[in-house]
Protein backbone atom coordinates (compact mmCIF):
# COMPACT_ATOMS: atom_id res chain seq x y z
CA UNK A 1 30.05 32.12 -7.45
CA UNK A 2 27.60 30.33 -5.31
CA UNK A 3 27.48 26.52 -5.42
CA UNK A 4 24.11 24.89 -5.44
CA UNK A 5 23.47 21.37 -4.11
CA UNK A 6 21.95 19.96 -7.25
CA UNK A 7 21.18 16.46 -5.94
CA UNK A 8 19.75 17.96 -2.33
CA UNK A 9 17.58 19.58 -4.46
CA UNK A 10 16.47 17.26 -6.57
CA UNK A 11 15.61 15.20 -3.41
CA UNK A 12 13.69 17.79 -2.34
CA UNK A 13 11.79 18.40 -4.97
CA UNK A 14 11.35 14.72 -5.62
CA UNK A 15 9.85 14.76 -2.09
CA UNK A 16 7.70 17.48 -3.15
CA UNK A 17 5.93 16.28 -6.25
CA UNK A 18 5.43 12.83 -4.38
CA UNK A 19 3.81 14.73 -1.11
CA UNK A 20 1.63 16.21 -3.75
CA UNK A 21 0.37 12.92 -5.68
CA UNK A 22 0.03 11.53 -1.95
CA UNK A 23 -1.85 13.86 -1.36
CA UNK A 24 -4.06 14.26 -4.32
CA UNK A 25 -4.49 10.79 -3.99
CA UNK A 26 -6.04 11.54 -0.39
CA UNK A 27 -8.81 13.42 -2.33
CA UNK A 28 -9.52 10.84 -5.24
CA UNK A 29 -9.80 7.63 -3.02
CA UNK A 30 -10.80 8.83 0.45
CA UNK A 31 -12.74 5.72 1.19
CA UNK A 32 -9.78 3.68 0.29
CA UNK A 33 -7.79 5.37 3.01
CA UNK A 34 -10.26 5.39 5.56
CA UNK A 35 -9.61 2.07 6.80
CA UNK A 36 -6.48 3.57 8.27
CA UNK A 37 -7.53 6.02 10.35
CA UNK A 38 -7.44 4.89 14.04
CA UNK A 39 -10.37 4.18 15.81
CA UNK A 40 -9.57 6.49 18.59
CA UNK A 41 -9.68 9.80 16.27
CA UNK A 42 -13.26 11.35 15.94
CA UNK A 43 -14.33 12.38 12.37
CA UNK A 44 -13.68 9.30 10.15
CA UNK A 45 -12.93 10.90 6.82
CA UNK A 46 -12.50 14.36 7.28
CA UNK A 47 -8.79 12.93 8.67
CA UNK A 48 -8.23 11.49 4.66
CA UNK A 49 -8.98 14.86 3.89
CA UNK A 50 -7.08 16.54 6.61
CA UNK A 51 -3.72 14.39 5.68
CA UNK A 52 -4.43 15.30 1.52
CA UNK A 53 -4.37 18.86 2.46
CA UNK A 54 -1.14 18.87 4.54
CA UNK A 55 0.31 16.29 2.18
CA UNK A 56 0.22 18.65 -0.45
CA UNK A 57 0.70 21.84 1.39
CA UNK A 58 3.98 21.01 2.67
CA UNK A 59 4.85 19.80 -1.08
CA UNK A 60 3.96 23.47 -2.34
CA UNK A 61 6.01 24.80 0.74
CA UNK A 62 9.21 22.90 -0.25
CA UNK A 63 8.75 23.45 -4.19
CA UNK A 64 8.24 27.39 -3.29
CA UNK A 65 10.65 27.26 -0.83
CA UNK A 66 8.46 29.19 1.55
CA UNK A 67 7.72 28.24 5.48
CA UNK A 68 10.05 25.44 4.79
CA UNK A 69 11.57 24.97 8.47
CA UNK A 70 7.69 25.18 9.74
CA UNK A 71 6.44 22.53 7.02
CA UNK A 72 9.31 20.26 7.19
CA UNK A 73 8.49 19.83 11.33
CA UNK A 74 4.67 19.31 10.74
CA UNK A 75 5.60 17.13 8.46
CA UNK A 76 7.90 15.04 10.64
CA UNK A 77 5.45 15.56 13.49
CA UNK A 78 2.46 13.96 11.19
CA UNK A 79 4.66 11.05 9.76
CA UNK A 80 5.82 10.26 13.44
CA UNK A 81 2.53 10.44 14.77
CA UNK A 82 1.58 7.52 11.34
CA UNK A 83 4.37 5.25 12.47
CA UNK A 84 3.18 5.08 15.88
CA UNK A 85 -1.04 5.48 15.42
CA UNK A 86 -1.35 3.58 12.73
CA UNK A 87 1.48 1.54 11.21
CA UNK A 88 2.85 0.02 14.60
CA UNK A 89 -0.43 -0.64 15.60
CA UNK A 90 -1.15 -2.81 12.32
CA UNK A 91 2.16 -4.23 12.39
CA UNK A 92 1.40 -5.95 15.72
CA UNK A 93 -2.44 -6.66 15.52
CA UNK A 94 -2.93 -7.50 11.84
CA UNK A 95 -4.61 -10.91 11.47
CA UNK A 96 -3.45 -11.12 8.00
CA UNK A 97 0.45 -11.65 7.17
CA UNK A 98 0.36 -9.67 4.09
CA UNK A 99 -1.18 -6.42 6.04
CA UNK A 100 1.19 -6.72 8.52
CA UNK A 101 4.13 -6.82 5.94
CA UNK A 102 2.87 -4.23 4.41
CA UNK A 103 2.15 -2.09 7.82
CA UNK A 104 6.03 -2.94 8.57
CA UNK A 105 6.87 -1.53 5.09
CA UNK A 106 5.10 1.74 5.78
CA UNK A 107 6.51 1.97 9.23
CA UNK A 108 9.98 2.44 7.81
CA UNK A 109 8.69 4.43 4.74
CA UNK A 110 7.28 7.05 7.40
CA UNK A 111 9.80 6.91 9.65
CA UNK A 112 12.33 7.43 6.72
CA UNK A 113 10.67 10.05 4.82
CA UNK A 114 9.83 12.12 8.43
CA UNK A 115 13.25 11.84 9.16
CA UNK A 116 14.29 13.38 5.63
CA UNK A 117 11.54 16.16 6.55
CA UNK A 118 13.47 16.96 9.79
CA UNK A 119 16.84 16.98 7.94
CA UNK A 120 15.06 19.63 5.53
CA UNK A 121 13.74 21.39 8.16
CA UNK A 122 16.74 21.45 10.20
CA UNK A 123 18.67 23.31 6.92
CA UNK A 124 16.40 25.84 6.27
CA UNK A 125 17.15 29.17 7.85
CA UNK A 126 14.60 31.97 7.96
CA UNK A 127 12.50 30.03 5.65
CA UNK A 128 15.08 29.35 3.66
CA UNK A 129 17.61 26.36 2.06
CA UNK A 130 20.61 27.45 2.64
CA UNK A 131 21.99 26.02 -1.27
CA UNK A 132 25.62 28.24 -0.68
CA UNK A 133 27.06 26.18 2.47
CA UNK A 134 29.23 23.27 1.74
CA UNK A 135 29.26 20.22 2.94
């Protein structure tokens, strides 16, 4: 008999439906997000939009447990690129205290949550969790 990491996939999943609120959030309240977007990156909102779509594309990857190595590395890959575009930047340059709390708060948040997407992605094997292997 096989055994199945429960709790791993719970987390997973967990991760999943989250990605997907994110990211459905991303399509309610665009203009609320906008504000983060660095100035550097052409195309203003179409990035909201961009970040919705992947948000909730890599939750529907890990809940169908399909291209899972591929999302969980985009997904790292995006969240890195967020701590360092966006969050550090805020953290350092903020004139307000409260948004640069709150920038150091997401900093972590991203880095923690990409670094759960590479531990994902590192445990999938041709597109799949490997739920049999022991710890």
């Amino acid at each position: 008999m096989k055994h199945y990491h429960i709790v791993s996939r719970i987390a997973i999943y967990s991760l999943a439906v989250i990605l997907v609120i994110f990211g459905i959030f991303h399509f309610i309240k665009p203009h609320e997000l906008v504000i983060y977007i660095p100035t550097f990156l052409p195309g203003g909102i179409v990035w909201t939009y961009l970040v919705g779509a992947s948000f909730i594309a890599a939750g529907i990857s890990f809940i169908t447990n399909s291209f899972v190595k591929t999302a969980g590395y985009l997904l790292a890959a995006l969240l890195t690129f967020f701590v360092f575009a966006v969050h550090l930047p805020n953290a350092l340059h903020a004139g307000d205290s409260e948004m640069k709390t709150l920038a150091f708060i997401n900093f972590f948040k991203d880095a923690a949550i990409a670094c759960f997407a590479l531990h994902i992605a590192a445990g999938a094997h041709h597109q799949h969790l490997h739920l049999e292997e022991s710890d």
